[in-house]
C-alpha atoms as a PDB file:
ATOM      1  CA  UNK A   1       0.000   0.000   0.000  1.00  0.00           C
ATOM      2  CA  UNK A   2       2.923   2.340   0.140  1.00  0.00           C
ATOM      3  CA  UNK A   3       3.553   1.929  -3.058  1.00  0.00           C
ATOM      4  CA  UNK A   4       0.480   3.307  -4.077  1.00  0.00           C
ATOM      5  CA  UNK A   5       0.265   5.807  -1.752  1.00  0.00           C
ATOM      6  CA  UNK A   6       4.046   6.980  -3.294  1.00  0.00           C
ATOM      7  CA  UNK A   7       2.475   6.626  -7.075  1.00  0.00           C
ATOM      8  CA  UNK A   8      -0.255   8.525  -6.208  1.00  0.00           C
ATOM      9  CA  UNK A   9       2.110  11.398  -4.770  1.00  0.00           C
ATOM     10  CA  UNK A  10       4.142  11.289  -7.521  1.00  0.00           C
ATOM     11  CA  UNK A  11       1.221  12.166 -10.132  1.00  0.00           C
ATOM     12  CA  UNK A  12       0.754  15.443 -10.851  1.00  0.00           C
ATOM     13  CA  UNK A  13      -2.230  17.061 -11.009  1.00  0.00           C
ATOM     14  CA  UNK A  14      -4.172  17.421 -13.964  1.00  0.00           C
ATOM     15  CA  UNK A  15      -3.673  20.683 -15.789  1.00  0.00           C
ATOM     16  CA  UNK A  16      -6.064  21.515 -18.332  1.00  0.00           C
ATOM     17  CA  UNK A  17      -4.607  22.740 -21.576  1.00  0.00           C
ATOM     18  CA  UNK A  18      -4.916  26.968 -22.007  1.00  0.00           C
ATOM     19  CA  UNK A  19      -7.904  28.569 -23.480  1.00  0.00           C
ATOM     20  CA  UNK A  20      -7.880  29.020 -27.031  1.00  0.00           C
ATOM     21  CA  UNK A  21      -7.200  32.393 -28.254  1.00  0.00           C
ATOM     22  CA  UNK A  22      -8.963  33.894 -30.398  1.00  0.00           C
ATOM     23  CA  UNK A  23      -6.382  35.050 -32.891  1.00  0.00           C
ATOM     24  CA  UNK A  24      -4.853  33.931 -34.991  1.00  0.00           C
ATOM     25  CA  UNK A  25      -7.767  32.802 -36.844  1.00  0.00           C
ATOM     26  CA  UNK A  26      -8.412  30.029 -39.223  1.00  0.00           C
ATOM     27  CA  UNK A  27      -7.866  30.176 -43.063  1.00  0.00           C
ATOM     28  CA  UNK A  28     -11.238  29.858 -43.230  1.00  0.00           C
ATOM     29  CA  UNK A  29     -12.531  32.785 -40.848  1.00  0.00           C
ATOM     30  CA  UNK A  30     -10.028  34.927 -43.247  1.00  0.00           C
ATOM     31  CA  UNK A  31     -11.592  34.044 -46.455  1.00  0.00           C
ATOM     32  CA  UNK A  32     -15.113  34.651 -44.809  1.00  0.00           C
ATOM     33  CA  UNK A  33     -14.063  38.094 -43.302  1.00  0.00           C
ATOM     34  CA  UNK A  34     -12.320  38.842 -46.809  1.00  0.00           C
ATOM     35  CA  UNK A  35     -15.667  38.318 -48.396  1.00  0.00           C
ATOM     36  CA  UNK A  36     -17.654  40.582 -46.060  1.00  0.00           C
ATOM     37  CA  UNK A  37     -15.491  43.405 -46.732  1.00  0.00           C
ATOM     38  CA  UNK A  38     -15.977  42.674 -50.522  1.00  0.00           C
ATOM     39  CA  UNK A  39     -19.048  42.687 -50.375  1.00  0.00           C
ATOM     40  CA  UNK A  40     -19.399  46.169 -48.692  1.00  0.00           C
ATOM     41  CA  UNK A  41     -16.944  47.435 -50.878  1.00  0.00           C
ATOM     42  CA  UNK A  42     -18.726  46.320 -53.748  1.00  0.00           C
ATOM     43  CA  UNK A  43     -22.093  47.948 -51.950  1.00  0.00           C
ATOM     44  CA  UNK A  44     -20.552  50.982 -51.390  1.00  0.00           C
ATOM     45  CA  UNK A  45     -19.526  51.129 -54.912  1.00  0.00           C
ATOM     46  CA  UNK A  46     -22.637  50.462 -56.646  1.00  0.00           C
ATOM     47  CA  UNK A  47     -24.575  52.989 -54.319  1.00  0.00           C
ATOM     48  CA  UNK A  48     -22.056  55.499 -55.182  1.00  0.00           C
ATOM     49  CA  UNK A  49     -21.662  55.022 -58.546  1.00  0.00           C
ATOM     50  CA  UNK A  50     -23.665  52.721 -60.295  1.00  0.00           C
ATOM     51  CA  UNK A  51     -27.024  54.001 -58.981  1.00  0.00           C
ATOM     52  CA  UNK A  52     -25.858  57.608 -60.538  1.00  0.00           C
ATOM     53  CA  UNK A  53     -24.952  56.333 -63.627  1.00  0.00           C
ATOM     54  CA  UNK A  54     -27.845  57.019 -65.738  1.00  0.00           C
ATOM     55  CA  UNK A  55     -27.954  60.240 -64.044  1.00  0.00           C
ATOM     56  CA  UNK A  56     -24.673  61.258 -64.992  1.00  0.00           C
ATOM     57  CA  UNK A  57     -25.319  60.199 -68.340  1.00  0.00           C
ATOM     58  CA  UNK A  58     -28.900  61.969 -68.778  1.00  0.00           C
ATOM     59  CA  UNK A  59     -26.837  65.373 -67.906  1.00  0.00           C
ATOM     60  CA  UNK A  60     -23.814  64.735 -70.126  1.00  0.00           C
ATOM     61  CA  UNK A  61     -26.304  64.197 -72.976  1.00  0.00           C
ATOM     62  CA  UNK A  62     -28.068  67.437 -72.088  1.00  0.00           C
ATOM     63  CA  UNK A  63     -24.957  69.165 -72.012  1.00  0.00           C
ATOM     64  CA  UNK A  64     -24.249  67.485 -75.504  1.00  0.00           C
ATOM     65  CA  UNK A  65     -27.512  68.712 -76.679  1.00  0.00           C
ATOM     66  CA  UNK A  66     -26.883  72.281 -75.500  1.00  0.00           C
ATOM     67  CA  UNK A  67     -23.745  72.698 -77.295  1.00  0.00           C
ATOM     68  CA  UNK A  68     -25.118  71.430 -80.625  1.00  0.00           C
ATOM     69  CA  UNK A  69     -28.277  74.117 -80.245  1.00  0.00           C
ATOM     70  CA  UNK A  70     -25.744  76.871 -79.482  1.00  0.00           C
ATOM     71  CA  UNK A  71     -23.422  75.430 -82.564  1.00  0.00           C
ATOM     72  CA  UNK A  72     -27.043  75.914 -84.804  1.00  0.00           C
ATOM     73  CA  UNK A  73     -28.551  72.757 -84.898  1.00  0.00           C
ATOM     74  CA  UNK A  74     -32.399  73.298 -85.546  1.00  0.00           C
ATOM     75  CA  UNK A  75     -34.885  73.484 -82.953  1.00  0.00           C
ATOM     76  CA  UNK A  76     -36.889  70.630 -84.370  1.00  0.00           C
ATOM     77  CA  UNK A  77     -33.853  68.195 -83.978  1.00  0.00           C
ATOM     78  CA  UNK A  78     -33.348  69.692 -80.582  1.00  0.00           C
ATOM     79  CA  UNK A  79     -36.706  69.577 -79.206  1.00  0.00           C
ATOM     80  CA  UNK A  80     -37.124  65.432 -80.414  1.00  0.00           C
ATOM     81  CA  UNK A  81     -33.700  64.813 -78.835  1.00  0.00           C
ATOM     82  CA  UNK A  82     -34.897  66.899 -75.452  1.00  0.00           C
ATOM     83  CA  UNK A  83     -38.125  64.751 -75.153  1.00  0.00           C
ATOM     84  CA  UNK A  84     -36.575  61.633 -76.212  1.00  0.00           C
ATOM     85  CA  UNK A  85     -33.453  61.960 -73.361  1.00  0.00           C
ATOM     86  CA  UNK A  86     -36.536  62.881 -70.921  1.00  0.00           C
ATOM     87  CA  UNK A  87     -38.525  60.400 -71.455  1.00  0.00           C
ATOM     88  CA  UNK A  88     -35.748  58.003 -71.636  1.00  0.00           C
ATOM     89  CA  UNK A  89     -34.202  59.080 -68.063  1.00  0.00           C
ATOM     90  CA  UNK A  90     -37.833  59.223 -66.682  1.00  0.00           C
ATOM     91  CA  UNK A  91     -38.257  55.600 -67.838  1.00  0.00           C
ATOM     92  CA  UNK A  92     -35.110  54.311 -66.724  1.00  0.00           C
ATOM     93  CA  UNK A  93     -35.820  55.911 -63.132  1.00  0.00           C
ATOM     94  CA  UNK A  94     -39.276  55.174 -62.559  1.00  0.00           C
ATOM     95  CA  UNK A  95     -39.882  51.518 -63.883  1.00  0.00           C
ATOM     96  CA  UNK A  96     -42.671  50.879 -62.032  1.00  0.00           C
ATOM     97  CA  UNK A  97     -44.681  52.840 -64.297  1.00  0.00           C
ATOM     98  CA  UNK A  98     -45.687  52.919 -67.490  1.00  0.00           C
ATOM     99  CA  UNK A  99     -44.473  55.661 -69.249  1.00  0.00           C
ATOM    100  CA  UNK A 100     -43.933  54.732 -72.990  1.00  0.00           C
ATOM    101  CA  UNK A 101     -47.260  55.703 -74.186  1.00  0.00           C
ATOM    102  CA  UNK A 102     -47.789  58.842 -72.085  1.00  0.00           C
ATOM    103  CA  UNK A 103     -47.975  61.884 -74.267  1.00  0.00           C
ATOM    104  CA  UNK A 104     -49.051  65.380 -74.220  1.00  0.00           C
ATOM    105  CA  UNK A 105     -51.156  66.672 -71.083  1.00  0.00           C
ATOM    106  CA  UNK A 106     -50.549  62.975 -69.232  1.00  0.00           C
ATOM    107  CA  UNK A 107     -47.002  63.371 -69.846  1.00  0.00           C
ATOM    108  CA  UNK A 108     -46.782  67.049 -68.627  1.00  0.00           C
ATOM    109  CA  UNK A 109     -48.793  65.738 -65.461  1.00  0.00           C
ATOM    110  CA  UNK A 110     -46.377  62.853 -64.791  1.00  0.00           C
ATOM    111  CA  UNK A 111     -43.290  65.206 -65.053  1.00  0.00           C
ATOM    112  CA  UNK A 112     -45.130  67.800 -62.488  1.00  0.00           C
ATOM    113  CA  UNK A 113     -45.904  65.275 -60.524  1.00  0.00           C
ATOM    114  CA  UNK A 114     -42.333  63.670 -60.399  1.00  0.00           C
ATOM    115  CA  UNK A 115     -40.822  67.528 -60.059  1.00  0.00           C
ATOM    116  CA  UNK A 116     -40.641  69.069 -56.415  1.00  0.00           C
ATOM    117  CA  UNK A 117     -40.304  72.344 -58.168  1.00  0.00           C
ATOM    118  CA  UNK A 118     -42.461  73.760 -60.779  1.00  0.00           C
ATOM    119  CA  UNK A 119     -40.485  74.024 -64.141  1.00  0.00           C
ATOM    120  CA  UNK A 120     -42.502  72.582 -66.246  1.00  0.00           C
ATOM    121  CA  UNK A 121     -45.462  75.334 -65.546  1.00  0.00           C
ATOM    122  CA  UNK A 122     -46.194  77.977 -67.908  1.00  0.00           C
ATOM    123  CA  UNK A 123     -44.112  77.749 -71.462  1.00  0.00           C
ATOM    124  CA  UNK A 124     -41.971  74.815 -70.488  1.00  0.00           C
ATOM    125  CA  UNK A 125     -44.815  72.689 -69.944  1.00  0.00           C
ATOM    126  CA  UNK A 126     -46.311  73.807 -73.301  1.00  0.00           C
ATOM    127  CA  UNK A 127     -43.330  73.464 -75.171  1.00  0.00           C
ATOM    128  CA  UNK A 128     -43.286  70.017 -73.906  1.00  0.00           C
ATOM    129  CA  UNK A 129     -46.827  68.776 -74.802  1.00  0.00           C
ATOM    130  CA  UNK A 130     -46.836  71.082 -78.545  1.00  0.00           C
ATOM    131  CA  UNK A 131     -43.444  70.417 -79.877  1.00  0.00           C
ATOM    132  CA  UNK A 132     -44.146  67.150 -81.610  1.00  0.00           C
ATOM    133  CA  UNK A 133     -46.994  68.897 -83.522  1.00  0.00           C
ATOM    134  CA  UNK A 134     -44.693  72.080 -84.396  1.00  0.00           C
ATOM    135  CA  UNK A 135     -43.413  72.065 -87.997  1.00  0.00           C
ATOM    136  CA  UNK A 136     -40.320  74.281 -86.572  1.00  0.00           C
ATOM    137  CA  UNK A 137     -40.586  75.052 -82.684  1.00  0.00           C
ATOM    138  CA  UNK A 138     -39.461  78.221 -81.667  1.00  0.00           C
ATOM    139  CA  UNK A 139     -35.767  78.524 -80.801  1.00  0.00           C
ATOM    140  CA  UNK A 140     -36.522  81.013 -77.668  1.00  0.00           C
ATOM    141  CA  UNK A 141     -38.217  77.710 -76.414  1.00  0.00           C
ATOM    142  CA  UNK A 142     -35.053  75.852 -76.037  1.00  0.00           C
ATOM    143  CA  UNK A 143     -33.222  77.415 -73.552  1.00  0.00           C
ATOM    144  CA  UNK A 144     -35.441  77.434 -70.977  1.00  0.00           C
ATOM    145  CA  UNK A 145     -36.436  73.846 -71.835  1.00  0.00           C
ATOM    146  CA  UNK A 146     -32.886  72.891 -71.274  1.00  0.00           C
ATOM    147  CA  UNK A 147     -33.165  74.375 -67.924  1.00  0.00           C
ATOM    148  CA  UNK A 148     -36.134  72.845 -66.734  1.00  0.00           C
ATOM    149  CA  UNK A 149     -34.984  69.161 -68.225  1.00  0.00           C
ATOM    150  CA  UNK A 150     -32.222  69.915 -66.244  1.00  0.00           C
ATOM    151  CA  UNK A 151     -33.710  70.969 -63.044  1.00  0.00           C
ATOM    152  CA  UNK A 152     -36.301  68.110 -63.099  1.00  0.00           C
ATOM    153  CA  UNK A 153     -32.895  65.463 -63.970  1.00  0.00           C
ATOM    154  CA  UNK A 154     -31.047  66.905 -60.818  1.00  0.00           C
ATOM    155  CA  UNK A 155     -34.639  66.433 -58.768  1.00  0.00           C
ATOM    156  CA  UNK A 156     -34.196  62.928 -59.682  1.00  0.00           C
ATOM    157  CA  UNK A 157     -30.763  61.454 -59.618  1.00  0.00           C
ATOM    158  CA  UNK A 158     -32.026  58.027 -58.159  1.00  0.00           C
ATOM    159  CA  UNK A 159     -34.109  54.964 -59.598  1.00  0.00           C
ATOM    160  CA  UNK A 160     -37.343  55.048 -57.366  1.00  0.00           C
ATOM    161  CA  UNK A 161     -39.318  52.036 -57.253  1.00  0.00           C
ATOM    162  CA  UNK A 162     -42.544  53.607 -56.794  1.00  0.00           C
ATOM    163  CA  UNK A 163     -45.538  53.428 -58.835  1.00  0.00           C
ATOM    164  CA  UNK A 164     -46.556  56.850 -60.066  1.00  0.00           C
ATOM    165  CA  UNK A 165     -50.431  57.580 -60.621  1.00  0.00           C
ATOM    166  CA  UNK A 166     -50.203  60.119 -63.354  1.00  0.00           C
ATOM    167  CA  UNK A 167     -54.024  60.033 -64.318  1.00  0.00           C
ATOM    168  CA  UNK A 168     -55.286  60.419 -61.381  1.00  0.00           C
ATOM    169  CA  UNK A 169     -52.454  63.139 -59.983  1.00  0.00           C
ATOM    170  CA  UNK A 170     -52.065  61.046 -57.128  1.00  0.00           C
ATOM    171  CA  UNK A 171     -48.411  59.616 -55.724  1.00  0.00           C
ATOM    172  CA  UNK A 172     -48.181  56.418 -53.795  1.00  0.00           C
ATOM    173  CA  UNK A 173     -46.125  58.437 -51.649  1.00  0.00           C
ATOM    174  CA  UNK A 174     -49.331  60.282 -50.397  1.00  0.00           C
ATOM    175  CA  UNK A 175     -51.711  57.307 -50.049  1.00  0.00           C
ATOM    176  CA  UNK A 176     -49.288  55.236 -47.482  1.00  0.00           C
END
């Protein structure tokens, strides 16, 4: 029995191995952290820049259009590229409604109703709704036009998913 009892004395006791640290980390934990911060990068990126794409493009074309007015081009060619980059860029940024076969008065109500200012009252809006039906518009138009695309372009630099009631001038920002 005194052997045992000088075993037993001779045994240590039991240490338990140290906690595991947290670092360093596992390939694995690396490649999943590495693809988080991708993924916000590539987030941040498309908010930033994708998203104000068309918008950058919509004003670069106006600018375009500008410069071949001032250069002489004739209002008529103006005027059908003006209506065609608006309703174009309106399209693009409000796809949840339908806004290929809106013309004249419905048209002019969609753009008020999609402008927080009011540049399309008065001779802008009339330009916009009599143009098409003008053998030669009037080149004093133009200008001011310009403006007001411009204006309503800057009002809307972002797609917005919402579903504009032009007929009945009502938003479906009002009714919720």
């Amino acid at each position: 029995m005194a052997n045992h009892q000088e075993i037993i004395q001779k045994l240590r006791d039991v240490h338990l191995p140290e906690p595991a640290s947290f670092f360093p980390l596992q390939p694995a934990w690396w490649f999943i952290i590495a693809l988080f911060f991708s993924l916000l990068i590539g987030l941040v990126y498309y908010f930033s820049y994708y998203r104000k794409k068309q918008h950058h493009l919509a004003l670069k074309k106006l600018k375009n259009i500008e410069k071949s007015f001032e250069k002489g081009e004739e209002s008529g060619v103006c005027m059908m590229e003006i209506g065609m980059l608006l309703k174009h860029y309106a399209t693009v940024q409000f796809p949840q409604t339908k806004l290929a076969h809106l013309w004249g008065e419905d048209w002019l109500a969609f753009l008020l109703l999609t402008s927080c200012t009011e540049q399309f009252e008065g001779e802008q809006g009339q330009a916009i709704i009599h143009w098409p039906y003008q053998k030669e518009p009037s080149r004093s138009d133009i200008p001011a036009l310009i403006t007001a695309v411009r204006a309503w372009i800057k009002e809307n630099p972002h797609r917005s998913y919402r579903s504009v009631q032009y007929s009945g001038v009502s938003d479906s920002r009002e009714s919720s």
